[in-house]
C-alpha atoms as a PDB file:
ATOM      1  CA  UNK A   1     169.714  78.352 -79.146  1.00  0.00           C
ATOM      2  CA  UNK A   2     168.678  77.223 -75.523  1.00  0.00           C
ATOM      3  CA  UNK A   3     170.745  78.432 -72.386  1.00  0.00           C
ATOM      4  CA  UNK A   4     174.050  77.848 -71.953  1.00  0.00           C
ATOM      5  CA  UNK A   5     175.503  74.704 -69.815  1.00  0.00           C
ATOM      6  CA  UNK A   6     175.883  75.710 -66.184  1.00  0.00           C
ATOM      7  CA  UNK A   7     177.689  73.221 -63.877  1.00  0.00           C
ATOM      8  CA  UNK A   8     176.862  74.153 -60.234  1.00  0.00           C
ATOM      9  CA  UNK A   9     178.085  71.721 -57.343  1.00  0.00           C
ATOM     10  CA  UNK A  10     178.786  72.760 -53.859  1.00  0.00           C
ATOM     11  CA  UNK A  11     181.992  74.800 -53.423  1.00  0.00           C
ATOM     12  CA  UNK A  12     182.459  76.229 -56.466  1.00  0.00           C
ATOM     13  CA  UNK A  13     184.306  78.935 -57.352  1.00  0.00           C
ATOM     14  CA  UNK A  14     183.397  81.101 -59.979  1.00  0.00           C
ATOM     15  CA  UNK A  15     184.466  83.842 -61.572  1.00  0.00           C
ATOM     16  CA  UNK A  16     181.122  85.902 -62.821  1.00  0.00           C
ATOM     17  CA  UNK A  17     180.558  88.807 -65.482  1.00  0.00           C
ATOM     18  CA  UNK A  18     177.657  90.829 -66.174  1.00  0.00           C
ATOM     19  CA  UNK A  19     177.089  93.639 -68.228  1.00  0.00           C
ATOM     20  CA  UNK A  20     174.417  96.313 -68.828  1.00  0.00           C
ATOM     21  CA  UNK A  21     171.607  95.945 -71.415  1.00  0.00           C
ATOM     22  CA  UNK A  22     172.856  97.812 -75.153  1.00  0.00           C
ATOM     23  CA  UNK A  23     175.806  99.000 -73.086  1.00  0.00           C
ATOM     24  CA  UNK A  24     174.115 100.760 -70.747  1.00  0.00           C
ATOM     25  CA  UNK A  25     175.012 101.622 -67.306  1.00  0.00           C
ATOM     26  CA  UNK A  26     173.592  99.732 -64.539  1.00  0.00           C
ATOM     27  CA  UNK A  27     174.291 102.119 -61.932  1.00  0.00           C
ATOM     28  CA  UNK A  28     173.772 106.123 -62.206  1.00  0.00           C
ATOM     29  CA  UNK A  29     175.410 107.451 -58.889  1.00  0.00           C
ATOM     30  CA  UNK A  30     176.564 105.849 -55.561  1.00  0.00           C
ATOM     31  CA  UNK A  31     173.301 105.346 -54.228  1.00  0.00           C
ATOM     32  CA  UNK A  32     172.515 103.037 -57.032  1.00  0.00           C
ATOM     33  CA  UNK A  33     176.118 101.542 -56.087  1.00  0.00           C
ATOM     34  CA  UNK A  34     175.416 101.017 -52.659  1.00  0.00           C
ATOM     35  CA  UNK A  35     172.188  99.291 -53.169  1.00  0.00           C
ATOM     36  CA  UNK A  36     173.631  97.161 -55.419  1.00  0.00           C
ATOM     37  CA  UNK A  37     176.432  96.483 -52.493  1.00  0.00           C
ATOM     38  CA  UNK A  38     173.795  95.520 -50.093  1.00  0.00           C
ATOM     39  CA  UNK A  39     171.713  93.379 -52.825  1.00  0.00           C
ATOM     40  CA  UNK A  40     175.055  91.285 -53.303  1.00  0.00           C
ATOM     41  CA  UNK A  41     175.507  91.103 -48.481  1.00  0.00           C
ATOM     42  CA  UNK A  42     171.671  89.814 -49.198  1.00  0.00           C
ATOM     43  CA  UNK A  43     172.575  86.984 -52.186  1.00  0.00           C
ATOM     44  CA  UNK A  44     175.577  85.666 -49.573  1.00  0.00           C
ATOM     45  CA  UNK A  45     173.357  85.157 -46.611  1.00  0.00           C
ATOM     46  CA  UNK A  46     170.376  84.143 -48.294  1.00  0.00           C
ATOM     47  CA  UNK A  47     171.743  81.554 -50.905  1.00  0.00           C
ATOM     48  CA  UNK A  48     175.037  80.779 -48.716  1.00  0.00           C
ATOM     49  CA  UNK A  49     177.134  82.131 -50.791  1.00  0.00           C
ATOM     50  CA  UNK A  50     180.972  83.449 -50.159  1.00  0.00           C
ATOM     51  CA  UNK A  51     181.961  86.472 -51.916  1.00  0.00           C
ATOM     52  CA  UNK A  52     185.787  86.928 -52.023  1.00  0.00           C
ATOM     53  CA  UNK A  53     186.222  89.996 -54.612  1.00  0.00           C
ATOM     54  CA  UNK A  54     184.595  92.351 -56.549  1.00  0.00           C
ATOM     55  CA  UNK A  55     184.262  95.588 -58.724  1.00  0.00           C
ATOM     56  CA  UNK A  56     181.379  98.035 -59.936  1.00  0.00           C
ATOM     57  CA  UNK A  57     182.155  99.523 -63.281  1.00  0.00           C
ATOM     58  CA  UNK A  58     179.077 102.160 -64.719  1.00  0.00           C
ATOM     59  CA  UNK A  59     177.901  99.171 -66.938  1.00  0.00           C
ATOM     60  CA  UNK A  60     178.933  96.015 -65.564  1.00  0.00           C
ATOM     61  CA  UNK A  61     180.217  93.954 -62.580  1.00  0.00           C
ATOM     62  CA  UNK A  62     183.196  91.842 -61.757  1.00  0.00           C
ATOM     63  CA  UNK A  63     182.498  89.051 -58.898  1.00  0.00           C
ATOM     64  CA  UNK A  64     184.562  86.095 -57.560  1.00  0.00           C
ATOM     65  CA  UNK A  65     182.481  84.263 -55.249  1.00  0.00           C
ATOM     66  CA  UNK A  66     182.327  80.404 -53.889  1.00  0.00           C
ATOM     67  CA  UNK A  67     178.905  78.559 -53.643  1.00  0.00           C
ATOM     68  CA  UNK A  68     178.485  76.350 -50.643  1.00  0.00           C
ATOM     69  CA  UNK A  69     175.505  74.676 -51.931  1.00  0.00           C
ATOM     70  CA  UNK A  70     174.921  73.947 -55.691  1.00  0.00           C
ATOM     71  CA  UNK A  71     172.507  76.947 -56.352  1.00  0.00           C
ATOM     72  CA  UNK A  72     174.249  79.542 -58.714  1.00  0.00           C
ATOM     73  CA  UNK A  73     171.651  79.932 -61.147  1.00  0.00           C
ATOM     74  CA  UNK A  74     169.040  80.188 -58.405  1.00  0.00           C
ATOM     75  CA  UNK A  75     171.031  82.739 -56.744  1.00  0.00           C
ATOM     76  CA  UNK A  76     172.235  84.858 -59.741  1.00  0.00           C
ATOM     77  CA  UNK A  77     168.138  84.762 -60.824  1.00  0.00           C
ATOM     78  CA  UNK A  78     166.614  86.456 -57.474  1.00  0.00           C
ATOM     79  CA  UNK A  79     170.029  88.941 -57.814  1.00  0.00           C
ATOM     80  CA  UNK A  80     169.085  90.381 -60.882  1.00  0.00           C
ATOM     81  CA  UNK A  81     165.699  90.303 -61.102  1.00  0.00           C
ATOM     82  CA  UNK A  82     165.737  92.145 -56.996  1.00  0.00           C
ATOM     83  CA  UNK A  83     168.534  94.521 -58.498  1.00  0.00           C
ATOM     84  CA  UNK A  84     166.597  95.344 -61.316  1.00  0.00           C
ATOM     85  CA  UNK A  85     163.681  95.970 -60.016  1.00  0.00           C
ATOM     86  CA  UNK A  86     164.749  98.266 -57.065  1.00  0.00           C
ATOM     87  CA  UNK A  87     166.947 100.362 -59.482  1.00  0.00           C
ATOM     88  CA  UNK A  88     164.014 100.663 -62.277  1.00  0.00           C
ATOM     89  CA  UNK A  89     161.661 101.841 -59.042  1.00  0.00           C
ATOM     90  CA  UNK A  90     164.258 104.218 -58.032  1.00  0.00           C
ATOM     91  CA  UNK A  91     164.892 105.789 -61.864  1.00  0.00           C
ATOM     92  CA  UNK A  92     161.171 105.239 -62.981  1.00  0.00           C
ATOM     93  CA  UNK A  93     161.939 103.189 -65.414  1.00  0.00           C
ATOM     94  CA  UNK A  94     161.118  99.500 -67.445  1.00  0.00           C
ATOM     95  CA  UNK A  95     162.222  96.707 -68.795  1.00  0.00           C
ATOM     96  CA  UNK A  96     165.792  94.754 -68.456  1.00  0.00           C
ATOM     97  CA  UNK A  97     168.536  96.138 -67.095  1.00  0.00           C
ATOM     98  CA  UNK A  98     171.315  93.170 -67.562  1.00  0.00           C
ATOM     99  CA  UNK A  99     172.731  91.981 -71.192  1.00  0.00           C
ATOM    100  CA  UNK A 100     170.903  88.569 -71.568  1.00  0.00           C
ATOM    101  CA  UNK A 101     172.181  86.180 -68.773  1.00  0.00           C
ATOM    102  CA  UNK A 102     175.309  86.534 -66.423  1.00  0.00           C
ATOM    103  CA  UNK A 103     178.601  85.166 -67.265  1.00  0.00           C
ATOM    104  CA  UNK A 104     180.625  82.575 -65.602  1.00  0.00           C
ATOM    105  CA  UNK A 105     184.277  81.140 -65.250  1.00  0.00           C
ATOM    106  CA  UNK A 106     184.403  78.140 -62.947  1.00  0.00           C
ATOM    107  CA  UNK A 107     187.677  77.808 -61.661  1.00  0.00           C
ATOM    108  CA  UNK A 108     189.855  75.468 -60.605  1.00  0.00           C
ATOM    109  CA  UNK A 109     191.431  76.431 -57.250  1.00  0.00           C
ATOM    110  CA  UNK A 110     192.643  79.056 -54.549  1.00  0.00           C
ATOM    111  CA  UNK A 111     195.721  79.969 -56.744  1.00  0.00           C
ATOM    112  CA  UNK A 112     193.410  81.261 -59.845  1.00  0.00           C
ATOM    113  CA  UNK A 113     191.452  82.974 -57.194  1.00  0.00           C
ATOM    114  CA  UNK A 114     194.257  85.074 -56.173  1.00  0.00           C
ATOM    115  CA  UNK A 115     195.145  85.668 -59.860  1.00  0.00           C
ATOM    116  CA  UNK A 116     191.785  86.546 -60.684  1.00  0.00           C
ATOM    117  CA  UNK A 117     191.022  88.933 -57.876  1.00  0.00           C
ATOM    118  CA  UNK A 118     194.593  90.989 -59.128  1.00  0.00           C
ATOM    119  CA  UNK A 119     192.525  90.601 -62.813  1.00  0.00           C
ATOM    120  CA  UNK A 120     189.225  91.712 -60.924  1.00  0.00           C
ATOM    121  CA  UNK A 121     190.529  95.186 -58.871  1.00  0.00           C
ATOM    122  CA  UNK A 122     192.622  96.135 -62.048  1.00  0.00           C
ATOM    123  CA  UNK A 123     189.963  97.412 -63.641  1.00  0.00           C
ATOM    124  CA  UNK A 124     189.437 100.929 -63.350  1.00  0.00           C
ATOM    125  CA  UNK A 125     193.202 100.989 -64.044  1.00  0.00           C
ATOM    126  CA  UNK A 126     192.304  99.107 -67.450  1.00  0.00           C
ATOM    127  CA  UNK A 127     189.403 101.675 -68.021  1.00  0.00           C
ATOM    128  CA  UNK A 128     191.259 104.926 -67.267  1.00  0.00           C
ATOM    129  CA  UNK A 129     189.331 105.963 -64.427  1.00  0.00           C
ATOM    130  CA  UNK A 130     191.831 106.202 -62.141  1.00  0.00           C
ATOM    131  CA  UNK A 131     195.470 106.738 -62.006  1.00  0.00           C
ATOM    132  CA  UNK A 132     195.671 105.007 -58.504  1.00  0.00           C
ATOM    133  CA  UNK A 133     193.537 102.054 -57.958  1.00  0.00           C
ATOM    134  CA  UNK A 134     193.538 103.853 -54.273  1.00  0.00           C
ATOM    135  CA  UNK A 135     191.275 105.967 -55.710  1.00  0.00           C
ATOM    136  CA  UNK A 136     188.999 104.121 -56.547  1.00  0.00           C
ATOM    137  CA  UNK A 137     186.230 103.096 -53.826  1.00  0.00           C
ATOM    138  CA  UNK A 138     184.075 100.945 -55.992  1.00  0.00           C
ATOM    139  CA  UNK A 139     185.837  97.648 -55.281  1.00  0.00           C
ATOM    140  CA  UNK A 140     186.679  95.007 -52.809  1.00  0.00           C
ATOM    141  CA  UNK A 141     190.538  96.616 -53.604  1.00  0.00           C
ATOM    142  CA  UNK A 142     190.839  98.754 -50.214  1.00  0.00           C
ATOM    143  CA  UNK A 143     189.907  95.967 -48.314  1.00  0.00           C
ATOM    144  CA  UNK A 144     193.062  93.680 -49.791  1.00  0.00           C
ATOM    145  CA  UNK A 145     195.516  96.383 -50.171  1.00  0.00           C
ATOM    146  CA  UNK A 146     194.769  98.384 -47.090  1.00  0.00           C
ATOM    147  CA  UNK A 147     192.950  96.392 -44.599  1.00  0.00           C
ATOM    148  CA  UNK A 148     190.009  98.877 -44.991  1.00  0.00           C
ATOM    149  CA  UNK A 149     186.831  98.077 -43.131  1.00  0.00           C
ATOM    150  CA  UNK A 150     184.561  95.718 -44.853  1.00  0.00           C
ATOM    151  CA  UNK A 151     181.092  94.627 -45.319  1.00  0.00           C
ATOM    152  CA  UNK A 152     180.390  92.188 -43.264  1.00  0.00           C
ATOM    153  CA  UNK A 153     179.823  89.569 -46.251  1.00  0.00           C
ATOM    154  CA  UNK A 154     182.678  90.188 -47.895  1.00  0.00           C
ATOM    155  CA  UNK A 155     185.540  86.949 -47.256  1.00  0.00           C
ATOM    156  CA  UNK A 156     189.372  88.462 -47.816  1.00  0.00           C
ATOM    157  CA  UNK A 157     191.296  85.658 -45.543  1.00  0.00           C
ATOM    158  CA  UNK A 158     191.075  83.249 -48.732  1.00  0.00           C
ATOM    159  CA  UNK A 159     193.263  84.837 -50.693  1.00  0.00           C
ATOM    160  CA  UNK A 160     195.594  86.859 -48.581  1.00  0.00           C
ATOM    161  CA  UNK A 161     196.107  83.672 -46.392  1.00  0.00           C
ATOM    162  CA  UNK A 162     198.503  83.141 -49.155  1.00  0.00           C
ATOM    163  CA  UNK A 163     200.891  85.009 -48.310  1.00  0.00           C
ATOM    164  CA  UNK A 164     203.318  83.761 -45.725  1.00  0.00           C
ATOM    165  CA  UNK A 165     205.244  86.473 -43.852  1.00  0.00           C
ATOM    166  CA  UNK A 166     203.728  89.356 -42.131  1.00  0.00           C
ATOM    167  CA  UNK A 167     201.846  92.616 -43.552  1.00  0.00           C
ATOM    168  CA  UNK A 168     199.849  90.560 -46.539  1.00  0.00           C
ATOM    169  CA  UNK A 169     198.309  93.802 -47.554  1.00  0.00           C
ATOM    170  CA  UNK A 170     201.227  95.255 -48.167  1.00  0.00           C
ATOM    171  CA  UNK A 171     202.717  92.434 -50.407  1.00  0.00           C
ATOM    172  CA  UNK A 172     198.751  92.390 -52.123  1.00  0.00           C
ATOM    173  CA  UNK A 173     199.551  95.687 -53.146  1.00  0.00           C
ATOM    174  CA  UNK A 174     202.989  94.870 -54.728  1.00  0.00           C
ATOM    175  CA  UNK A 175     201.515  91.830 -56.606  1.00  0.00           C
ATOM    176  CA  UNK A 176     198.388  93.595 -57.985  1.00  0.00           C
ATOM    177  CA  UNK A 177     201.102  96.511 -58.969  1.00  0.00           C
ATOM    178  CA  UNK A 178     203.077  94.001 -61.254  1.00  0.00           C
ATOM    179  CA  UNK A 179     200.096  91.644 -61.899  1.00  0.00           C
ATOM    180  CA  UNK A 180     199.593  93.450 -65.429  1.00  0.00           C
ATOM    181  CA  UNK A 181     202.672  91.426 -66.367  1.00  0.00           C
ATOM    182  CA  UNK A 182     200.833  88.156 -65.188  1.00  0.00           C
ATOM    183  CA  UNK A 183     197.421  88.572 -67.190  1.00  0.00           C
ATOM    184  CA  UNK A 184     198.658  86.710 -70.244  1.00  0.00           C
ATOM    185  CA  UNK A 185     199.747  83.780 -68.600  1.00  0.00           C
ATOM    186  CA  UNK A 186     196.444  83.615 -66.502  1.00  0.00           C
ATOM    187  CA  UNK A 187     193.860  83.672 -69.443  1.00  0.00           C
ATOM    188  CA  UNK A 188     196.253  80.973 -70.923  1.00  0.00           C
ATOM    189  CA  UNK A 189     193.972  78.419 -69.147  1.00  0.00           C
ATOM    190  CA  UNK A 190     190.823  79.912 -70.231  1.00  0.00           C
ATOM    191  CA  UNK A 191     189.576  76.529 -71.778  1.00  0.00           C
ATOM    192  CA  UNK A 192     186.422  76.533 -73.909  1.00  0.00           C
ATOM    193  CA  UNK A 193     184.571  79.933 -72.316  1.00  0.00           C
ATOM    194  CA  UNK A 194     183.866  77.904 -68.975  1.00  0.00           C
ATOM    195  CA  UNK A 195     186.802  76.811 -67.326  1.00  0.00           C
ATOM    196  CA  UNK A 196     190.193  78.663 -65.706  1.00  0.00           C
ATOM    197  CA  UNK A 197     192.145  75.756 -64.535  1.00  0.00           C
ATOM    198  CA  UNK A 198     194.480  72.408 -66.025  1.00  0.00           C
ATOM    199  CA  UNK A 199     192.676  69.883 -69.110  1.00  0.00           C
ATOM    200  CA  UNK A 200     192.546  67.226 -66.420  1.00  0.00           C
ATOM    201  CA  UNK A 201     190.255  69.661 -64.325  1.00  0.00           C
ATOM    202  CA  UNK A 202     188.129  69.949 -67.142  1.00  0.00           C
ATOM    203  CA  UNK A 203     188.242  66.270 -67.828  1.00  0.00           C
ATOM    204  CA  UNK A 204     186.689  65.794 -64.441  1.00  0.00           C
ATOM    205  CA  UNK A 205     184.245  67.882 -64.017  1.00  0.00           C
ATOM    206  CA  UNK A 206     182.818  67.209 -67.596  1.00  0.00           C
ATOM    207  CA  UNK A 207     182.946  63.305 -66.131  1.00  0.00           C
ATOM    208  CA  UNK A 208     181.084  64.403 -63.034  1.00  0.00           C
ATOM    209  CA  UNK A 209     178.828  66.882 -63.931  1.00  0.00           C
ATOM    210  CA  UNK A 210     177.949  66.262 -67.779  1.00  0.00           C
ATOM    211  CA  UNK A 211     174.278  64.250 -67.062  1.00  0.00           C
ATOM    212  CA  UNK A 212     174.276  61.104 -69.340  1.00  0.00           C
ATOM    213  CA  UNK A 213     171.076  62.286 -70.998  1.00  0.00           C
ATOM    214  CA  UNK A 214     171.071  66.282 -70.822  1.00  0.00           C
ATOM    215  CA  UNK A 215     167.666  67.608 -69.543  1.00  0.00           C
ATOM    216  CA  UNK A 216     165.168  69.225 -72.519  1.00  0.00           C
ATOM    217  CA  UNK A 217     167.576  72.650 -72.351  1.00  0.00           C
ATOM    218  CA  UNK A 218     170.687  71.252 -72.637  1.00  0.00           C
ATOM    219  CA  UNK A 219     169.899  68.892 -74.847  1.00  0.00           C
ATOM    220  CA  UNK A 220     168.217  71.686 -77.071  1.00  0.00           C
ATOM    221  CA  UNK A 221     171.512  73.623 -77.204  1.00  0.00           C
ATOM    222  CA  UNK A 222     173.898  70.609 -77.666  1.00  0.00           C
ATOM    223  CA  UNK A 223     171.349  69.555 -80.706  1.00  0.00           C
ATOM    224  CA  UNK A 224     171.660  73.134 -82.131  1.00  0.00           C
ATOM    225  CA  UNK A 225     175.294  73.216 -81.964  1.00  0.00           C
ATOM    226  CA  UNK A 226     175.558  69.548 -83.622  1.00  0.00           C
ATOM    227  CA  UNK A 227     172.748  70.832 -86.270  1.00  0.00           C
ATOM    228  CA  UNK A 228     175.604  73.927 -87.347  1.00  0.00           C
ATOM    229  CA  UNK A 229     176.009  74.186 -90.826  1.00  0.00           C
ATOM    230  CA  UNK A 230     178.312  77.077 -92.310  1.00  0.00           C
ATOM    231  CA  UNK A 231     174.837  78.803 -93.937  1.00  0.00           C
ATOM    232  CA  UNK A 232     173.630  79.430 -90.539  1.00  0.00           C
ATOM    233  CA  UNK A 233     177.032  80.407 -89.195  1.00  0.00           C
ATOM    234  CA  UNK A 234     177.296  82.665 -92.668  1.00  0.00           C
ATOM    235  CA  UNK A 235     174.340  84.427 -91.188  1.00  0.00           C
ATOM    236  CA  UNK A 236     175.163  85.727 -87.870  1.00  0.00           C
ATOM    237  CA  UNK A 237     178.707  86.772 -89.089  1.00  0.00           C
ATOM    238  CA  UNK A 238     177.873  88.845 -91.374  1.00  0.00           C
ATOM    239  CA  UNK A 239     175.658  90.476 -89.455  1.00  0.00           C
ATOM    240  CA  UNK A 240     177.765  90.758 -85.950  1.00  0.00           C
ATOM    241  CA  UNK A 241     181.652  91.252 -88.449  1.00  0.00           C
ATOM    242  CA  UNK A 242     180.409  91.472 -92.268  1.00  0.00           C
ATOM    243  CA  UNK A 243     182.407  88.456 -92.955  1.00  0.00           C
ATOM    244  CA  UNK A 244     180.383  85.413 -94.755  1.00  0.00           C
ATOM    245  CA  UNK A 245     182.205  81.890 -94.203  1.00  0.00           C
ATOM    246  CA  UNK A 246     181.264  80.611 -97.467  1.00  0.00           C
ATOM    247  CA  UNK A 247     183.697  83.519 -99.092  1.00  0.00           C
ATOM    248  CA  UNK A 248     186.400  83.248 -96.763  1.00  0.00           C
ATOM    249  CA  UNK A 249     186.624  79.583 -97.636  1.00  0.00           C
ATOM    250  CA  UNK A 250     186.500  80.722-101.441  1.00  0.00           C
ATOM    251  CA  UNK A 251     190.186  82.589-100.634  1.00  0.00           C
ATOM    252  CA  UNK A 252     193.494  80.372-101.183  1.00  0.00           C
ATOM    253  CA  UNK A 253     195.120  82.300 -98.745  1.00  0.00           C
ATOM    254  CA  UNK A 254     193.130  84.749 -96.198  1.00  0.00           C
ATOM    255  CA  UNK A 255     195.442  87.531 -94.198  1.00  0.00           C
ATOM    256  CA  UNK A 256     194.944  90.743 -92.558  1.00  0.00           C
ATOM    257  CA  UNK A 257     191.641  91.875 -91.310  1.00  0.00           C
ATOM    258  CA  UNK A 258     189.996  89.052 -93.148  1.00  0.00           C
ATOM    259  CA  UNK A 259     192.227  86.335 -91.151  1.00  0.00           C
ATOM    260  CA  UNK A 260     191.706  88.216 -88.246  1.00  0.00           C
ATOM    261  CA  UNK A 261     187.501  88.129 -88.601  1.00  0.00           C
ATOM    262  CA  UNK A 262     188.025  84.550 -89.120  1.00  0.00           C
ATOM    263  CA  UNK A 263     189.955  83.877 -85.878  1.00  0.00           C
ATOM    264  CA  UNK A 264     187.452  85.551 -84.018  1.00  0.00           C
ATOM    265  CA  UNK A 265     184.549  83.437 -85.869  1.00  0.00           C
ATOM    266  CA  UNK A 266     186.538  80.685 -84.796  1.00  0.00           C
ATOM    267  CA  UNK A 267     186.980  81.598 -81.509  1.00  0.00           C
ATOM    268  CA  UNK A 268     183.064  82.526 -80.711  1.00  0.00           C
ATOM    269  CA  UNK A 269     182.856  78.605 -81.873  1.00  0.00           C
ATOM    270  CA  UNK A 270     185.186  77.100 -79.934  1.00  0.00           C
ATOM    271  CA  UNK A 271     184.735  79.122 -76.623  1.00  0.00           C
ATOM    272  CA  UNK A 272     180.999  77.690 -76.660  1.00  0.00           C
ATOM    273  CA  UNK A 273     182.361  73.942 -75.758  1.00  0.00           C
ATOM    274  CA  UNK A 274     180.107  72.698 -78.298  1.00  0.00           C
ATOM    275  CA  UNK A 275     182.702  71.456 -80.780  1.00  0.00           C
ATOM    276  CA  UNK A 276     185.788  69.815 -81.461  1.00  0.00           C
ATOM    277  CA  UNK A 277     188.438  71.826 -83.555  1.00  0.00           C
ATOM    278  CA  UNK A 278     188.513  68.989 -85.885  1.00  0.00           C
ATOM    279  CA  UNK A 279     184.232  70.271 -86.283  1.00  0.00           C
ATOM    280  CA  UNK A 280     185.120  73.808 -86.386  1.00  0.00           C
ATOM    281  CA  UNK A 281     188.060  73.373 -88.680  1.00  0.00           C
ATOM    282  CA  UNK A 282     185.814  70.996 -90.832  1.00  0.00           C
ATOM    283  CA  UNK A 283     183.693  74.341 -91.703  1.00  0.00           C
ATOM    284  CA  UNK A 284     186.424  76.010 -92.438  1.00  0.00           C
ATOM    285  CA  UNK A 285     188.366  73.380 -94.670  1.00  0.00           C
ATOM    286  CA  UNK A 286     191.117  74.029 -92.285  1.00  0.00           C
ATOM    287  CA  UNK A 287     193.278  71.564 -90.003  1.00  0.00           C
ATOM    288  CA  UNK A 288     192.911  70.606 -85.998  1.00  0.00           C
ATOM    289  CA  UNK A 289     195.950  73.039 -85.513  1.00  0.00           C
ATOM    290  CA  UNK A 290     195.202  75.439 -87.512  1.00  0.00           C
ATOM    291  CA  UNK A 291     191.710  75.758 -85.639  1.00  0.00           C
ATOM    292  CA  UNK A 292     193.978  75.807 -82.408  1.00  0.00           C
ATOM    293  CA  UNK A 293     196.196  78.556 -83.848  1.00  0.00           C
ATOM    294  CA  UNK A 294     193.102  80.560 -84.358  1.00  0.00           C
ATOM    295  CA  UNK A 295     191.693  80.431 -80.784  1.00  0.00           C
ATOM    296  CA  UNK A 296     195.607  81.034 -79.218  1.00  0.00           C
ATOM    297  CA  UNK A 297     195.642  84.397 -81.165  1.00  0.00           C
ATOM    298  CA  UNK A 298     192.271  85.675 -80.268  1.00  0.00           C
ATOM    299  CA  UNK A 299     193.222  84.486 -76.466  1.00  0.00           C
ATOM    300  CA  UNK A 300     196.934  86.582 -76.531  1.00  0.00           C
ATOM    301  CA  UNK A 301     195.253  89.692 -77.494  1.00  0.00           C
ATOM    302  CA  UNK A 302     192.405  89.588 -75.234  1.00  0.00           C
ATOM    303  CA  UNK A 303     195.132  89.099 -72.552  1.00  0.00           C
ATOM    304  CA  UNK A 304     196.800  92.160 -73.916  1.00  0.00           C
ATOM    305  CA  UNK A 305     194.117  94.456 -75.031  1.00  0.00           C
ATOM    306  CA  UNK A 306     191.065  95.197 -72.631  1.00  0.00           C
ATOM    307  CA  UNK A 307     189.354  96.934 -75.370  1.00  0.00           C
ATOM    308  CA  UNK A 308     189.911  93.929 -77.832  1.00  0.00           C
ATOM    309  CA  UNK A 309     188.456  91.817 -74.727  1.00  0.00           C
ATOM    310  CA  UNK A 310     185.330  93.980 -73.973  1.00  0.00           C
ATOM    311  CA  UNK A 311     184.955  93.589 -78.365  1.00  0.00           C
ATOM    312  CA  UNK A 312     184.939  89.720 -77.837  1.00  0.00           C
ATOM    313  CA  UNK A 313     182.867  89.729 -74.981  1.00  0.00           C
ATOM    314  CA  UNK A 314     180.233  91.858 -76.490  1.00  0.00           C
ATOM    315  CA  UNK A 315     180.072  89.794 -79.643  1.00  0.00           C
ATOM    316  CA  UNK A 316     179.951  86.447 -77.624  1.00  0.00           C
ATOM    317  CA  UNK A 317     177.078  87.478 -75.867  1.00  0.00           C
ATOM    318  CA  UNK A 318     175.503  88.341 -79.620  1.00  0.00           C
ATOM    319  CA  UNK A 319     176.895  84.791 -81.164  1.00  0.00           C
ATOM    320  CA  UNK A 320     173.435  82.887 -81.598  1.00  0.00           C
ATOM    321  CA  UNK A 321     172.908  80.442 -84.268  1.00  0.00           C
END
């Protein structure tokens, strides 16, 4: 399958994810850390680019970021290809350091970015590192909460200019403190594994910045996707879950872990943008809502469950046909 649709325009936000290859780590002390640190300061000065948030985990990265011209692909290339290459230098080492290509969330406005920045520095508290995201130095977290010195490329005004009264660090503190509350409702407008925002948001940019005749990539991937057939689907789920399509659709009435294998199949479909529900539930012999019942289930428990989420994630980023 070719590369996945990117819509770039200037001042975008995005939301971007990237994780180490196999599940490795991509950073083996602070040094590594650091570097990495002032690898992102050179991305924002050389490719324009606004960084509002961040967070280094040992095998992948958080950022939220705006792009003032429409080069995120560009940019996100020369990162980590110069990342890799200075920490495979440092550790004597070869070959690729990321998981296949980035991913990315654009989103819709300043009020997601807030949300997603609480999302973003909660992350450690999601992993069990710390107790007290305080604690915790790898993140853009001290900067919001405590007004701690910054790098110099690093943009906070954004998002705490949304506060009104007085001491916004203070009252960043107390929302990222009850924001675990909030993470359902955010991921609720996760729409088709590209956008965070409204439908009519989507309807736009698709109407803006879906070319009339796809270059030879995207055209390549939107072929493959209209090519599916549930043989070639059969394949790659029963490698990635055991779970062949062509039995499940055998089964009058499928429940427990075999429902729940076909939600996710379901979900890996639908999260590509590729096809309607009426298309996915067509290989499925099931109905438009039943297809949309599907996707809301696998969405709740990712909002719940970080370990269901990272699950998802990791499959996703397997889901080739």
């Amino acid at each position: 399958m070719g590369r996945a649709w990117r819509i770039e325009y200037e001042g975008a936000l995005y939301h971007l994810l990237s994780r180490g290859n196999e599940q490795g780590d991509i950073f083996y002390d602070n040094t590594d850390r650091g570097r990495f640190l002032d690898t992102i300061g050179e991305l924002s000065e050389r490719f324009v680019v606004d960084i509002f948030a961040y967070v280094l985990m040992d095998n992948h990265y958080h950022l939220l970021l705006k792009t003032r011209r429409a080069n995120l692909s560009k940019a996100m290339q020369w990162f980590g290809t110069t990342y890799t290459r200075r920490f495979n230098n440092r550790h004597n080492r070869n070959g690729h350091l990321f998981q296949g290509r980035f991913k990315s969330i654009i989103i819709e406005n300043d009020a997601y970015l807030m949300q997603l920045s609480c999302y973003i520095h909660r992350n450690p508290l999601r992993a069990g590192i710390v107790k007290r995201l305080a604690d915790y130095r790898w993140s853009s977290y001290l900067a919001y909460g405590y007004g701690k010195t910054t790098p110099d490329w690093l943009s906070t005004k954004l998002i705490l200019s949304q506060f009104a009264h007085e001491d916004e660090h203070k009252q960043y503190r107390t929302k990222v403190q009850k924001y675990s509350k909030e993470e359902k409702r955010l991921w609720e407008n996760f729409r088709h594994g590209l956008f965070l925002g409204s439908k009519r948001f989507v309807t736009r940019l698709r109407k803006q910045h879906m070319p009339e005749k796809p270059d030879k990539e995207i055209s390549a991937h939107l072929q493959s996707a209209a090519s599916l057939d549930p043989s070639e689907i059969s394949d790659v789920t029963t490698r990635l879950l055991g779970c062949n399509v062509e039995e499940l659709k055998k089964i009058s009435r499928v429940s427990g872990p075999q429902k729940e294998k076909r939600d996710i199949i379901i979900y890996l479909i639908w999260q590509t943008g590729l096809l309607t529900n009426e298309k996915i539930g067509a290989i499925f012999d099931l109905t438009y809502s039943s297809v949309s019942h599907s996707v809301k289930a696998v969405k709740s428990r990712m909002a719940k469950e970080h370990k269901f989420r990272d699950y998802i994630e990791d499959l996703n980023s397997q889901f080739k046909v």
